[in-house]
Protein backbone atom coordinates (compact mmCIF):
# COMPACT_ATOMS: atom_id res chain seq x y z
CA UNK A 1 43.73 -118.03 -3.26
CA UNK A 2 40.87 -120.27 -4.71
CA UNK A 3 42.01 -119.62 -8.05
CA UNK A 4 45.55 -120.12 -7.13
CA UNK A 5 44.39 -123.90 -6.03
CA UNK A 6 42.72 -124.75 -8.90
CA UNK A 7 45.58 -123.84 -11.14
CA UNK A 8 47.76 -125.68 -8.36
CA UNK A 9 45.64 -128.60 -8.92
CA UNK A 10 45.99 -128.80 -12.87
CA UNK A 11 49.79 -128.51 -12.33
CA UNK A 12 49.54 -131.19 -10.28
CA UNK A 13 47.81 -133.52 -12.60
CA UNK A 14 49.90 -132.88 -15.64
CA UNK A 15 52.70 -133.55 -13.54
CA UNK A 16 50.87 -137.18 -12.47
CA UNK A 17 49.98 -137.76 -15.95
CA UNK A 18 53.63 -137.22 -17.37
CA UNK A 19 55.62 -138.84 -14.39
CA UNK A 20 53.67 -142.26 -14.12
CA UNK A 21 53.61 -142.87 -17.99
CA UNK A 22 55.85 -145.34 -17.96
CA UNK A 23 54.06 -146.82 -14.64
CA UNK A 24 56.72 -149.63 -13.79
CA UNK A 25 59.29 -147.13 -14.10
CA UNK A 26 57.45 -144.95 -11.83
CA UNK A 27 56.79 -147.60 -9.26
CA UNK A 28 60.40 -148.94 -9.83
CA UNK A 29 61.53 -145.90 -8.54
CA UNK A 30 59.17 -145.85 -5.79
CA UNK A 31 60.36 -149.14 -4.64
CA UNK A 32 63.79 -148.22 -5.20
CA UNK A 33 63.75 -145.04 -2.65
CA UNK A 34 62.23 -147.47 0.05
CA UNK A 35 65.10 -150.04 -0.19
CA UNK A 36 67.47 -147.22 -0.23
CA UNK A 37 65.78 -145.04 2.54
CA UNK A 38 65.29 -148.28 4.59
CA UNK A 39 68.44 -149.52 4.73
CA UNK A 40 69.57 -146.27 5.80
CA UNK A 41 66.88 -146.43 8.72
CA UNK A 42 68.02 -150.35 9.45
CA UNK A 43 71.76 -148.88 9.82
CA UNK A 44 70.94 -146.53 11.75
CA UNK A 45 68.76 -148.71 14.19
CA UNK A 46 71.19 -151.66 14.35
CA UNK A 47 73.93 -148.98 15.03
CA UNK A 48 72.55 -147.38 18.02
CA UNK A 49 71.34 -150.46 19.59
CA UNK A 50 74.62 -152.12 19.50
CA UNK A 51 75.68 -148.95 21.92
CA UNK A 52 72.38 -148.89 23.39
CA UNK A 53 72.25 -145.34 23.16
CA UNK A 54 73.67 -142.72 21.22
CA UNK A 55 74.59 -139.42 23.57
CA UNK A 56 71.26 -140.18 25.66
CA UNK A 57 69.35 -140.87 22.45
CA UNK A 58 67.76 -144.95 22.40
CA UNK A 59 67.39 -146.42 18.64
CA UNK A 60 64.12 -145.83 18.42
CA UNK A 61 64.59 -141.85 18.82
CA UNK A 62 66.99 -141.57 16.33
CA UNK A 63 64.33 -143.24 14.26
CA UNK A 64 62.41 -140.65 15.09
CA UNK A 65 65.07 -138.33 14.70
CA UNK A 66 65.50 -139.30 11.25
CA UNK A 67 62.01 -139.86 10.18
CA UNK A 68 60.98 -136.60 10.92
CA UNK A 69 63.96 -135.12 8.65
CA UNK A 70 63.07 -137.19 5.88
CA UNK A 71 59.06 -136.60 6.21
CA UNK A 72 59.85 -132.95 6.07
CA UNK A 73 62.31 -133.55 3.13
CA UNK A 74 59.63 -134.95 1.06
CA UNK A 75 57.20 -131.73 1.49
CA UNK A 76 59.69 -129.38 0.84
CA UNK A 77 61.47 -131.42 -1.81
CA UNK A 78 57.89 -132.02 -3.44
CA UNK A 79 57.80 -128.39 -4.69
CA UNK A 80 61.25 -127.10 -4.65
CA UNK A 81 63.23 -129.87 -5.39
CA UNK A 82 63.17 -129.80 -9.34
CA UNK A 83 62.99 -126.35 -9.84
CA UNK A 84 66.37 -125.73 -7.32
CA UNK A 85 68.23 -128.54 -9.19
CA UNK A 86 67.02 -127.71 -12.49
CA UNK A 87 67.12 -123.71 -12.74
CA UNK A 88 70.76 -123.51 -13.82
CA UNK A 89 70.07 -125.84 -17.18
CA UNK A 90 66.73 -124.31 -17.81
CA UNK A 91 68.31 -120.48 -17.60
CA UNK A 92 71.58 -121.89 -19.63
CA UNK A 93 69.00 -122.85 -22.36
CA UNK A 94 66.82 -120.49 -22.15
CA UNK A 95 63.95 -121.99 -21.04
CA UNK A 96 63.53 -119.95 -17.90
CA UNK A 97 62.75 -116.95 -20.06
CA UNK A 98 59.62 -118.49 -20.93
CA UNK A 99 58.38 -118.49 -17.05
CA UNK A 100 59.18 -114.88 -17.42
CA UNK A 101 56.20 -114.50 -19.46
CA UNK A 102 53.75 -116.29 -17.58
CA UNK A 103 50.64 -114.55 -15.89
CA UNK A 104 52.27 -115.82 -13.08
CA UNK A 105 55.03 -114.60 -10.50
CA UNK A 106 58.29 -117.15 -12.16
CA UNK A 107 58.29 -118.05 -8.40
CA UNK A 108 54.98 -119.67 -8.19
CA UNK A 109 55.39 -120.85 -11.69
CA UNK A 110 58.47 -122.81 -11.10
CA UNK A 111 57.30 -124.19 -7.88
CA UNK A 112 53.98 -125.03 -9.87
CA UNK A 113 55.05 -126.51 -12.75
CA UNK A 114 58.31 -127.98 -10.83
CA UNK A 115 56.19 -130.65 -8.21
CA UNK A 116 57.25 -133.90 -8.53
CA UNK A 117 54.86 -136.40 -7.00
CA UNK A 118 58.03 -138.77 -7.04
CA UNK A 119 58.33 -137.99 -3.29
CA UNK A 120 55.40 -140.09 -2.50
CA UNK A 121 57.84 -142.81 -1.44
CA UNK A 122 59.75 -140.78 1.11
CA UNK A 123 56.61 -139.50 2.63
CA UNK A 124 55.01 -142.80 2.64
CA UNK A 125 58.15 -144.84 4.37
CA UNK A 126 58.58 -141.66 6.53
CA UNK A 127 55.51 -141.71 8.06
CA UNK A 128 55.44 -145.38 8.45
CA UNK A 129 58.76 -145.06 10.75
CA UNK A 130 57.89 -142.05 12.35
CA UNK A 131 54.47 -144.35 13.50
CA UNK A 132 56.77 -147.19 14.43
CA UNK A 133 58.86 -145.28 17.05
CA UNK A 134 56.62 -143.03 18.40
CA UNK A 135 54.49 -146.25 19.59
CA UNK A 136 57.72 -148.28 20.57
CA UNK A 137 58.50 -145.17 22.72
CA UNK A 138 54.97 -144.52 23.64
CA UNK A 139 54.34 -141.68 23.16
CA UNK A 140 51.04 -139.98 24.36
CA UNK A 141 48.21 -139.63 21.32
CA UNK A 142 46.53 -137.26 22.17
CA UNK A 143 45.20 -134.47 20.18
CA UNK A 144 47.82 -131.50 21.34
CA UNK A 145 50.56 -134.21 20.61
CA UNK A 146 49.52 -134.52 17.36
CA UNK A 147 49.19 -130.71 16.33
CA UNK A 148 52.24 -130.21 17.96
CA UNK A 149 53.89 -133.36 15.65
CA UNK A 150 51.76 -131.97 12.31
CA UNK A 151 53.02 -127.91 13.05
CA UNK A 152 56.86 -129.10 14.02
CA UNK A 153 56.83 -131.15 10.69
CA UNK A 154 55.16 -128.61 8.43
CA UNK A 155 58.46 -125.86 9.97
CA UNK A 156 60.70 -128.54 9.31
CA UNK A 157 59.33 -128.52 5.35
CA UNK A 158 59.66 -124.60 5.14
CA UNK A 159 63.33 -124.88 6.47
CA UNK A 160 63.96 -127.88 3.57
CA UNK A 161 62.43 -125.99 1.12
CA UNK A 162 63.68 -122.73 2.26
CA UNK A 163 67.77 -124.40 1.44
CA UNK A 164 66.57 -125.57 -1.44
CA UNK A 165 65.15 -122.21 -2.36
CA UNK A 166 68.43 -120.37 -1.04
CA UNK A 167 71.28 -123.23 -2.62
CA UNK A 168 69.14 -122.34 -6.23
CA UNK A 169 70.23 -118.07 -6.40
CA UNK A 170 73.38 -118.87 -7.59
CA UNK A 171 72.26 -119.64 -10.90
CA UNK A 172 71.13 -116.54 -11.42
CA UNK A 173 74.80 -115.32 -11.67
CA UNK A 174 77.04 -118.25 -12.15
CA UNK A 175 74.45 -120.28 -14.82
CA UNK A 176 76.83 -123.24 -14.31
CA UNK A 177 75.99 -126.17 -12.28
CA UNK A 178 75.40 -125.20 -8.38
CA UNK A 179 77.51 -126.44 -5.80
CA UNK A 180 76.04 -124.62 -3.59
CA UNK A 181 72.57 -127.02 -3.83
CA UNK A 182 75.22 -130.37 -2.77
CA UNK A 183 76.95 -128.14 0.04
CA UNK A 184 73.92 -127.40 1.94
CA UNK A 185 71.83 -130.51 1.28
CA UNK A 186 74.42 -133.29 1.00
CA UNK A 187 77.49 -132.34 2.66
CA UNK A 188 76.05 -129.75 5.79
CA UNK A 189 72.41 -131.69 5.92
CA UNK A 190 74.22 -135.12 7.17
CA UNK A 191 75.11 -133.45 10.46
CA UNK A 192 71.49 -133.69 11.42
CA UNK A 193 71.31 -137.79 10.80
CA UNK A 194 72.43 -137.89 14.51
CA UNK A 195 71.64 -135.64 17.45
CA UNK A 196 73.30 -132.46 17.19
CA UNK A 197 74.26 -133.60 21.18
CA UNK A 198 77.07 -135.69 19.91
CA UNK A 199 79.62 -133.07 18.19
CA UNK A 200 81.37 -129.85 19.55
CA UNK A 201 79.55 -126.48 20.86
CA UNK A 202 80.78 -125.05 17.78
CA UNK A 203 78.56 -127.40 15.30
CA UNK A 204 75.81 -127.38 17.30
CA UNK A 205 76.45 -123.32 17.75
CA UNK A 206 76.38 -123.36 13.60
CA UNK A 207 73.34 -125.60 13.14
CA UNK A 208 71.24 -123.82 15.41
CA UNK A 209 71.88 -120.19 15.02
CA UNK A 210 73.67 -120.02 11.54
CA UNK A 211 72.49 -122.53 9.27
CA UNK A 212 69.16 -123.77 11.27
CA UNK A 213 69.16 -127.38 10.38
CA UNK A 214 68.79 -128.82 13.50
CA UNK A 215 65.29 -127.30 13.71
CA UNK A 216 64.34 -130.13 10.93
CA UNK A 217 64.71 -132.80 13.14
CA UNK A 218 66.54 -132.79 16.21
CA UNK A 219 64.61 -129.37 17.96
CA UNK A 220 60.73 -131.27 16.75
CA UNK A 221 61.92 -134.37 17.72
CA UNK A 222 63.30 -132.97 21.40
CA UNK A 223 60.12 -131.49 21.84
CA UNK A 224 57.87 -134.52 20.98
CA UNK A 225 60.37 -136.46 23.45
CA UNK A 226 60.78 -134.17 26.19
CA UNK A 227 64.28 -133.89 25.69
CA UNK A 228 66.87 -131.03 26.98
CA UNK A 229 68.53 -128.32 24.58
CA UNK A 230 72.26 -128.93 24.28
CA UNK A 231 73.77 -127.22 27.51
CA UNK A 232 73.58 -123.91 27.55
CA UNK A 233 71.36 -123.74 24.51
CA UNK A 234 67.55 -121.56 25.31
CA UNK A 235 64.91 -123.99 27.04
CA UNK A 236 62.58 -122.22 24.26
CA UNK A 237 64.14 -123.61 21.30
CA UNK A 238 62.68 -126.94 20.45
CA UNK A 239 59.35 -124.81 20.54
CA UNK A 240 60.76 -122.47 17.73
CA UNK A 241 60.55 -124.59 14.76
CA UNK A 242 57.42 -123.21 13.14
CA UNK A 243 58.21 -120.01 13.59
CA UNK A 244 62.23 -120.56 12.57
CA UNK A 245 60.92 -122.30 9.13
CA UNK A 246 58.25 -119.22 8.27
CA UNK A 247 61.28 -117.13 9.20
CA UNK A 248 63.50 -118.83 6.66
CA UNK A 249 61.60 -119.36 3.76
CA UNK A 250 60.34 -115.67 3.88
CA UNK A 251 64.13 -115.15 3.88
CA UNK A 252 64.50 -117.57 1.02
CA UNK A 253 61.75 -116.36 -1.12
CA UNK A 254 63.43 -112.66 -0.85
CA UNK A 255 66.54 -113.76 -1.32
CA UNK A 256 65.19 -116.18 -4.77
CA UNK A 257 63.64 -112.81 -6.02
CA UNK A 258 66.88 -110.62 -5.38
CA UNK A 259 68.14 -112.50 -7.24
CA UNK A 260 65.96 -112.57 -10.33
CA UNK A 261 65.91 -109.06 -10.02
CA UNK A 262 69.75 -109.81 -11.35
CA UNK A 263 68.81 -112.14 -14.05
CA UNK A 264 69.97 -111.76 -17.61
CA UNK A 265 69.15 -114.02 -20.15
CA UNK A 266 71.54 -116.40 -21.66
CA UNK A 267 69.69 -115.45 -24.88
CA UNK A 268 70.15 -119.34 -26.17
């Protein structure tokens, strides 16, 4: 493990090194994801406190709601991000093949060599919202609050990276460009921008028990609230989340190597 961290560490400063060369590009595009991000949490504010509340939800715990799904985006997004997004071009040009000969699993080399420190500016405007509405709804700080916030958000981060993970497999068959990644993280992932309490049994149903979504955000952020499981739903579940995200990116992770198992090179 030791030497796993140390070679995780020199991954990481390459990566720092090559991404913050041009350093007002970098912070351009730091500055740029907390306009974009923050007018997405002003719209949602401003929208829920016009209606005061939003199926039992105030603005402030959307906030939360939100913050929490974007915190957790950042850690899984951090590591998995690139290399999901980026696996179909590298195997199409053959770069992949060289990960192949790594003294590395291509798994941990990908993820390695795949970080992208660029997420600093959804984990730092995150954070800073998820701070804001937990003291405008005042929530108790005490230590068990806090494990339970830091354990519900590191689940939340397995379940990210375990889509991101999962959407990536596909290239190992179709080597095309992957729909698949924009299906479950763009189209399916916007469901969870509002509590799951305000559609049909059916989505909830799905984003609960099928595609598990809704333990990113709205499950952590019922817990750290005190708020009831859509009707009908197991009293347990907002207490799942850690376990739910292990669950899935073991899943993932088997899947991601089933998957290589299938992989023939492009030869390019």
């Amino acid at each position: 493990m030791k030497k796993y961290l140390k070679l995780f560490g020199a991954f990481v400063r390459v990566a720092f090194r090559i991404q913050t060369a041009y350093r007002s590009t970098y912070f351009a595009g730091i500055v740029g994801q907390w306009l974009s991000y923050g007018a997405t949490f002003a719209t949602l504010f401003i929208m829920v406190s016009s209606f005061e509340s939003l199926s039992g939800w105030t603005a402030d715990e959307v906030l939360l709601l939100y913050g929490i799904s974007i915190l957790s985006y950042s850690i899984g997004a951090a590591f998995f991000f690139t290399p999901a997004q980026g696996l179909s071009g590298k195997i199409r040009s053959g770069e992949f093949d060289a990960s192949l000969t790594k003294p590395l699993h291509p798994f941990v080399h990908e993820m390695f060599a795949g970080f992208n420190i660029g997420y600093v500016s959804h984990f730092t405007l995150s954070v800073s919202v998820i701070v804001f509405a937990l003291v405008r709804v005042g929530f108790p700080c005490t230590l068990l609050n806090l494990l339970r916030l830091v354990l519900v958000v590191l689940g939340a981060a397995l379940i990210q990276a375990a889509a991101l993970i999962a959407s990536s497999v596909m290239s190992f068959f179709t080597v095309n460009e992957n729909p698949v990644l924009d299906f479950l993280l763009f189209n399916m992932k916007k469901f969870t921008d509002y509590p799951i309490t305000v559609y049909p049994r059916g989505i909830q149903f799905i984003l609960t028990f099928i595609l598990p979504f809704a333990f990113m955000n709205f499950y952590p952020a019922s817990l750290l609230l005190g708020k009831a499981v859509p009707a009908g739903f197991p009293a347990v579940l907002p207490y799942l989340t850690p376990a739910v995200g292990a669950l899935c990116f073991a899943l993932s992770v088997v899947l991601w190597n089933w998957g290589l198992s299938h992989y023939k090179s492009t030869g390019s």
